[in-house]
PDB file of N, CA and C in Angstrom:
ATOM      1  N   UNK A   1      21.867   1.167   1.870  1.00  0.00           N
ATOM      2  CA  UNK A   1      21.134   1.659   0.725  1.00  0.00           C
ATOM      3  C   UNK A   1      19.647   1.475   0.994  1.00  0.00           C
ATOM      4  N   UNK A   2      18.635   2.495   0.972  1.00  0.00           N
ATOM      5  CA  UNK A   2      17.753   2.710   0.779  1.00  0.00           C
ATOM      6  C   UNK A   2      16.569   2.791  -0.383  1.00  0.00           C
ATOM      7  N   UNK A   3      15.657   1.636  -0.655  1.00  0.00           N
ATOM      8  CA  UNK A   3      14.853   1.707  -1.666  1.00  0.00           C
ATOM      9  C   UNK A   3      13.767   2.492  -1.438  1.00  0.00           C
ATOM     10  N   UNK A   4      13.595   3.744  -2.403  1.00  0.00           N
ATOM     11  CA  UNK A   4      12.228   4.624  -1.719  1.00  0.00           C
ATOM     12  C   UNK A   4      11.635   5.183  -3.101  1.00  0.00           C
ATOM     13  N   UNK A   5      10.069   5.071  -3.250  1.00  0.00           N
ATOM     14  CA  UNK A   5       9.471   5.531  -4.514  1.00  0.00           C
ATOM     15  C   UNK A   5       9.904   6.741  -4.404  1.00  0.00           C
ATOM     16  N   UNK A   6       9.855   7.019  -6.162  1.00  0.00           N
ATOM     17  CA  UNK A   6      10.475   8.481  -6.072  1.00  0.00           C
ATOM     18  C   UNK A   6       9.909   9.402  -5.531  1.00  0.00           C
ATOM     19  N   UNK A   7       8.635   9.423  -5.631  1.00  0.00           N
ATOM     20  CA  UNK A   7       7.843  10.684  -4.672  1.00  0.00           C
ATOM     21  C   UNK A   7       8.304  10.637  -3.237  1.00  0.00           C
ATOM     22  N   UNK A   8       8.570  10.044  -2.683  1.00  0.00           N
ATOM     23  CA  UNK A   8       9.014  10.200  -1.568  1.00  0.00           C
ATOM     24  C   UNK A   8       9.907  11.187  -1.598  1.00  0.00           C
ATOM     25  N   UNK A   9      10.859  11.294  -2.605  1.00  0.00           N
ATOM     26  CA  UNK A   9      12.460  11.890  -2.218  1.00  0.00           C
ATOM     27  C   UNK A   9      12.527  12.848  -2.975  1.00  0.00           C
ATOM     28  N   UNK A  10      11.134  13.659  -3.912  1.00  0.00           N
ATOM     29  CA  UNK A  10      11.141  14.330  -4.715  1.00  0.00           C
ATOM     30  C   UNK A  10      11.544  15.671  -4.608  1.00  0.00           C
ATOM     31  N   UNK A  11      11.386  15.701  -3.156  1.00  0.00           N
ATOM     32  CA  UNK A  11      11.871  17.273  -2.620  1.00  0.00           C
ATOM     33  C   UNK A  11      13.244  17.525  -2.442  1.00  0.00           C
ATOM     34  N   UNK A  12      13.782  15.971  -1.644  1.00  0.00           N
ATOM     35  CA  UNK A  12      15.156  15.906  -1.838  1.00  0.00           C
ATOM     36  C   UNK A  12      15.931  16.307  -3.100  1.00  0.00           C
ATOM     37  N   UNK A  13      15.682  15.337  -3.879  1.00  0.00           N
ATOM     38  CA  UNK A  13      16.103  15.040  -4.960  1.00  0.00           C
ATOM     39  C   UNK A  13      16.413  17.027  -6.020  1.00  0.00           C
ATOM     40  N   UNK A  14      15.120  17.110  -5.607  1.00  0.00           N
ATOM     41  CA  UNK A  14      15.193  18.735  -6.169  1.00  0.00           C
ATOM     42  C   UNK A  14      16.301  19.850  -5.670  1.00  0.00           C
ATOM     43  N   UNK A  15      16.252  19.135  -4.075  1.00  0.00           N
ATOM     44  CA  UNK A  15      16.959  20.502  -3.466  1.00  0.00           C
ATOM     45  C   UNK A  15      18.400  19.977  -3.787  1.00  0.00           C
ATOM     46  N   UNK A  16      18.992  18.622  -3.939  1.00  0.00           N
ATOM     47  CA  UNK A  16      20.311  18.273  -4.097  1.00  0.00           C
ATOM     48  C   UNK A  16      20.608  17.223  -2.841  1.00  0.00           C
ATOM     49  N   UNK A  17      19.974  17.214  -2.130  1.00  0.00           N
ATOM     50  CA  UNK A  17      20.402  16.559  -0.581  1.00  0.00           C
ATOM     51  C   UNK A  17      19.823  15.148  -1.084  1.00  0.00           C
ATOM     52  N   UNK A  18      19.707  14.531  -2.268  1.00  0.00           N
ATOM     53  CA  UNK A  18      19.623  12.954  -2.009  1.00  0.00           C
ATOM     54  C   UNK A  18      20.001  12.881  -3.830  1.00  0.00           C
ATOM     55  N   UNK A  19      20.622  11.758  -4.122  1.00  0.00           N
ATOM     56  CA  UNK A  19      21.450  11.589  -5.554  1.00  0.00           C
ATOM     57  C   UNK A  19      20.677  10.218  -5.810  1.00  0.00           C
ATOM     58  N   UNK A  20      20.114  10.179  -6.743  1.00  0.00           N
ATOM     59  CA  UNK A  20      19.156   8.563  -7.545  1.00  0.00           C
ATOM     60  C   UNK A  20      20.661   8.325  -8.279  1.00  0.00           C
ATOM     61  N   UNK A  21      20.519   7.159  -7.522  1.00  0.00           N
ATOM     62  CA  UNK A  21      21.469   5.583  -8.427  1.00  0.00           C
ATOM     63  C   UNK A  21      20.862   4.847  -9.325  1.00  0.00           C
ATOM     64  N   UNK A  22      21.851   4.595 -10.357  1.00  0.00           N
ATOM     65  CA  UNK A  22      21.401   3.583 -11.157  1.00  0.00           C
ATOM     66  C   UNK A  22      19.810   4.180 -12.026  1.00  0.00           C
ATOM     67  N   UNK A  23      20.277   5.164 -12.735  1.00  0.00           N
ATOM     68  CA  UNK A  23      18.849   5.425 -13.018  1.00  0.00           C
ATOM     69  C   UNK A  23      18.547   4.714 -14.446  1.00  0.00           C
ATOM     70  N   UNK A  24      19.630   4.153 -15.156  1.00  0.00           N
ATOM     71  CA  UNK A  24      19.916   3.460 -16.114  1.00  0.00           C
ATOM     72  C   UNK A  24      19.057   1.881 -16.513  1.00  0.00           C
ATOM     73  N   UNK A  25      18.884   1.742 -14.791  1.00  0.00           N
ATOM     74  CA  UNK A  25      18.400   0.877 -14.745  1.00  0.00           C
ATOM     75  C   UNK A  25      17.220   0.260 -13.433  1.00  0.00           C
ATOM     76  N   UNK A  26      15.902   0.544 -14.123  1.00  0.00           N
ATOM     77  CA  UNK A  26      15.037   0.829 -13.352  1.00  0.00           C
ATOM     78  C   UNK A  26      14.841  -0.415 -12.442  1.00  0.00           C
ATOM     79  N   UNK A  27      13.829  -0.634 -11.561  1.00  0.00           N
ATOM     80  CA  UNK A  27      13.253  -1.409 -10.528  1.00  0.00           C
ATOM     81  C   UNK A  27      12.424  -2.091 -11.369  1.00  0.00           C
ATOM     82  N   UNK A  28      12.769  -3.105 -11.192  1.00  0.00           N
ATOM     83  CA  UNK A  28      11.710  -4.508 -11.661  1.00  0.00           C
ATOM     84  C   UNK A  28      10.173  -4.017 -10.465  1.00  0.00           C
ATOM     85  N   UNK A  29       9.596  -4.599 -10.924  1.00  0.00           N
ATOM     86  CA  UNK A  29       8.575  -5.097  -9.874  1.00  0.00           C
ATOM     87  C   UNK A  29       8.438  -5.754  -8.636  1.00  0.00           C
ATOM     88  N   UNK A  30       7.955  -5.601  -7.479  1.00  0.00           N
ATOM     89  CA  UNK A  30       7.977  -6.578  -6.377  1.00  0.00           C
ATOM     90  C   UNK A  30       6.547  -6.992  -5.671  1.00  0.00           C
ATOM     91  N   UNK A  31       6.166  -8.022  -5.101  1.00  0.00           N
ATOM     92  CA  UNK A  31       4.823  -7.916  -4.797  1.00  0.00           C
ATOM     93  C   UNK A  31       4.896  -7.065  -3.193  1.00  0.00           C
ATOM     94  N   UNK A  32       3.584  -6.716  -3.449  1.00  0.00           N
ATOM     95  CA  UNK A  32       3.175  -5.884  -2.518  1.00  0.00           C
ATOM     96  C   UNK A  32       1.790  -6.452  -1.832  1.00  0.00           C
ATOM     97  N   UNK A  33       1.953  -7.112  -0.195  1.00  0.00           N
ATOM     98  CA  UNK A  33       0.543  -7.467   0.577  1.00  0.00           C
ATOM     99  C   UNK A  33       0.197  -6.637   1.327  1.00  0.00           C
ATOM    100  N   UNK A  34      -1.238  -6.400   1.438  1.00  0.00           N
ATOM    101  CA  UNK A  34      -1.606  -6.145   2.401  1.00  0.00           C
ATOM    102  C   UNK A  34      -2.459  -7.371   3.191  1.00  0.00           C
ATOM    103  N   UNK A  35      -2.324  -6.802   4.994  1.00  0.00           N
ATOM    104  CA  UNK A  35      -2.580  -8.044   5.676  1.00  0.00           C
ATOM    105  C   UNK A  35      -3.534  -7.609   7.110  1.00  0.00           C
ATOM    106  N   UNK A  36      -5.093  -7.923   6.879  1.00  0.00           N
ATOM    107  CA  UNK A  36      -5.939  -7.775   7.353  1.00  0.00           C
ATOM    108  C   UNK A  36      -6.397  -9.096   7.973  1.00  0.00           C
ATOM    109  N   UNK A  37      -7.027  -8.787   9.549  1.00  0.00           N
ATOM    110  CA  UNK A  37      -7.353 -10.093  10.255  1.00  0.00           C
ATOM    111  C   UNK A  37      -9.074 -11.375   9.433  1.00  0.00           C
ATOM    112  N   UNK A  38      -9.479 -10.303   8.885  1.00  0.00           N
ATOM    113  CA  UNK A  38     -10.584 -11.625   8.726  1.00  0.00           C
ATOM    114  C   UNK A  38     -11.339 -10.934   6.927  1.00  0.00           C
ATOM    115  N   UNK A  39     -11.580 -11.992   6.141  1.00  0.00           N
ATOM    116  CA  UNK A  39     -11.848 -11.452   4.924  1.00  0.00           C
ATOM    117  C   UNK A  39     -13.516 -11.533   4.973  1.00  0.00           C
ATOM    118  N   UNK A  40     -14.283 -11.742   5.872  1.00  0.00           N
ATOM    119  CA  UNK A  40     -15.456 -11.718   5.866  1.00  0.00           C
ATOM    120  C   UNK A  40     -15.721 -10.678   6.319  1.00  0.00           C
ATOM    121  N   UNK A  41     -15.450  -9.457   6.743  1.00  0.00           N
ATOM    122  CA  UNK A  41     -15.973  -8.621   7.276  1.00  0.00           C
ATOM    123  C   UNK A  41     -14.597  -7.695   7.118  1.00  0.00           C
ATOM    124  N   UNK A  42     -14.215  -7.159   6.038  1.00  0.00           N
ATOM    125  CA  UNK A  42     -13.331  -5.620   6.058  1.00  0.00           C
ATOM    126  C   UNK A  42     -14.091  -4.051   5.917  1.00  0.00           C
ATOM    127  N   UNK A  43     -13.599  -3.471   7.208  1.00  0.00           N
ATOM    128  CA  UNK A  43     -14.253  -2.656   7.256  1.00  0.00           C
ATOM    129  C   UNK A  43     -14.007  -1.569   6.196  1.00  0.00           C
ATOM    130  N   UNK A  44     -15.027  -0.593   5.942  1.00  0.00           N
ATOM    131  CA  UNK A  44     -15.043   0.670   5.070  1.00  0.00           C
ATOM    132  C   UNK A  44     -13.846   1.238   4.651  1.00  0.00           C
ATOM    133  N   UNK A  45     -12.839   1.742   5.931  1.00  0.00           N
ATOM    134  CA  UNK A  45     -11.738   2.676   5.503  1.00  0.00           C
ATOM    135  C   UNK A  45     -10.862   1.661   5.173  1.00  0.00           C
ATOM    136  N   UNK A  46     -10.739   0.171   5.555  1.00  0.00           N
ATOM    137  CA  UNK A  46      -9.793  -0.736   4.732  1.00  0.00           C
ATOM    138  C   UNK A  46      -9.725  -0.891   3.812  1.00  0.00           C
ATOM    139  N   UNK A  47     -10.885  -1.182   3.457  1.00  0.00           N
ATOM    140  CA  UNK A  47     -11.313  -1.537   1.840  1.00  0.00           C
ATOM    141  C   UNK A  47     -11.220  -0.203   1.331  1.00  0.00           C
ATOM    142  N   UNK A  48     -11.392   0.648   1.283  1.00  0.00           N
ATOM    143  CA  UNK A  48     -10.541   2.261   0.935  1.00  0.00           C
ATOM    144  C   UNK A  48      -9.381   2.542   0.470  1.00  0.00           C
ATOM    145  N   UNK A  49      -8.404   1.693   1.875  1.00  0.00           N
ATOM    146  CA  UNK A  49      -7.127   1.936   1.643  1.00  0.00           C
ATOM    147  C   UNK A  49      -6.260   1.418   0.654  1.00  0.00           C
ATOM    148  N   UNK A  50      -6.865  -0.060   0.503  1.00  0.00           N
ATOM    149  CA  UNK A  50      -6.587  -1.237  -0.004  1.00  0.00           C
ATOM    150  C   UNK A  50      -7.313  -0.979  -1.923  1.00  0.00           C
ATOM    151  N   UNK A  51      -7.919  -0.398  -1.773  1.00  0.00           N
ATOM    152  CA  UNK A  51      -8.382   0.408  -3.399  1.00  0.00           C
ATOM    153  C   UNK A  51      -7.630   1.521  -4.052  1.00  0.00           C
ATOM    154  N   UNK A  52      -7.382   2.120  -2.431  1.00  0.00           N
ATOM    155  CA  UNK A  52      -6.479   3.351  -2.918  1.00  0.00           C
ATOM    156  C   UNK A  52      -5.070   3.214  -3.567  1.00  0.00           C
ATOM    157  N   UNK A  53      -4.613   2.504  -2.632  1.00  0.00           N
ATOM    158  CA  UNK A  53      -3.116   1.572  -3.018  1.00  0.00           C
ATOM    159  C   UNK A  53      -3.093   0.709  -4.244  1.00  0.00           C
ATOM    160  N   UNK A  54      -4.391  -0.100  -4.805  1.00  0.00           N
ATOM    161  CA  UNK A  54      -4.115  -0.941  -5.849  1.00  0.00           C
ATOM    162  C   UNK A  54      -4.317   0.181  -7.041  1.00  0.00           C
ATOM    163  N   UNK A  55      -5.138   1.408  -6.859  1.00  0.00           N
ATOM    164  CA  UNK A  55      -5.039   2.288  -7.741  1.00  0.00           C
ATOM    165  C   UNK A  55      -3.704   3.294  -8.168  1.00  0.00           C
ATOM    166  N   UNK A  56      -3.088   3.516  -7.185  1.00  0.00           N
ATOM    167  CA  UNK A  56      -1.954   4.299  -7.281  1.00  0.00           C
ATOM    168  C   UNK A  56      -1.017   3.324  -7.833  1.00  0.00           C
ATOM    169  N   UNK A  57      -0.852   2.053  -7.495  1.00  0.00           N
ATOM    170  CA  UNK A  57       0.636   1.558  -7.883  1.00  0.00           C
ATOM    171  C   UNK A  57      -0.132   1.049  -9.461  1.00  0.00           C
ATOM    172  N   UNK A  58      -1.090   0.950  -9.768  1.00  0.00           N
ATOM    173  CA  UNK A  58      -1.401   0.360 -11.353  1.00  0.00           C
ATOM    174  C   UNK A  58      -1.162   2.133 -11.736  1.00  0.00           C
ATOM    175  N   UNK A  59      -1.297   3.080 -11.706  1.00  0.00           N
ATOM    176  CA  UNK A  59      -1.340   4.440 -11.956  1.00  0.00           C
ATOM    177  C   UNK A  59       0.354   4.634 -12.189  1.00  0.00           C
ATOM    178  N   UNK A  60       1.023   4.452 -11.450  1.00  0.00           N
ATOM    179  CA  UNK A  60       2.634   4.313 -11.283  1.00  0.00           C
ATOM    180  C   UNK A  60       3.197   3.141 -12.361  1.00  0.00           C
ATOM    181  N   UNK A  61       2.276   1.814 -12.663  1.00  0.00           N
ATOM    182  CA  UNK A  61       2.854   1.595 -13.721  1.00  0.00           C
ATOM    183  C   UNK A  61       3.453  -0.588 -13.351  1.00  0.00           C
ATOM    184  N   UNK A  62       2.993  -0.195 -11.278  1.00  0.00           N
ATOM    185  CA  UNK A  62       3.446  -1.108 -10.370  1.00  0.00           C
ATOM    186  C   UNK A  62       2.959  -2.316 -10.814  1.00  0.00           C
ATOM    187  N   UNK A  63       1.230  -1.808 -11.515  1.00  0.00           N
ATOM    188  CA  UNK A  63       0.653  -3.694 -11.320  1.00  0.00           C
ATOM    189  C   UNK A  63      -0.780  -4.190 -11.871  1.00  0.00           C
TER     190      UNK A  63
END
């Protein structure tokens, strides 16, 4: 069994080729790290990515 946000499988899911379980009962929360070598110095597109991601999963509802 495979855990995958739904966007991932949304195309699936549409065309019939993947079936959501348990929809009765949603996904708790889980933490999510990200893991970069030194906090004194993160570069531009990290700190990007790492904004982008804390924006989407609070947007989704994640955190």
């Amino acid at each position: 069994m495979y855990l995958c946000p739904a966007w991932a499988l949304q195309e699936a899911l549409s065309k019939g080729e993947a079936t959501q379980l348990f929809k009765d009962q949603p996904l708790k929360g889980f933490p999510l790290h990200v893991l970069y070598p030194c906090r004194a110095f993160v570069p531009a597109k990290v700190r990007a990515f790492i904004d982008k991601l804390r924006a989407t999963c609070r947007k989704q509802g994640l955190g």
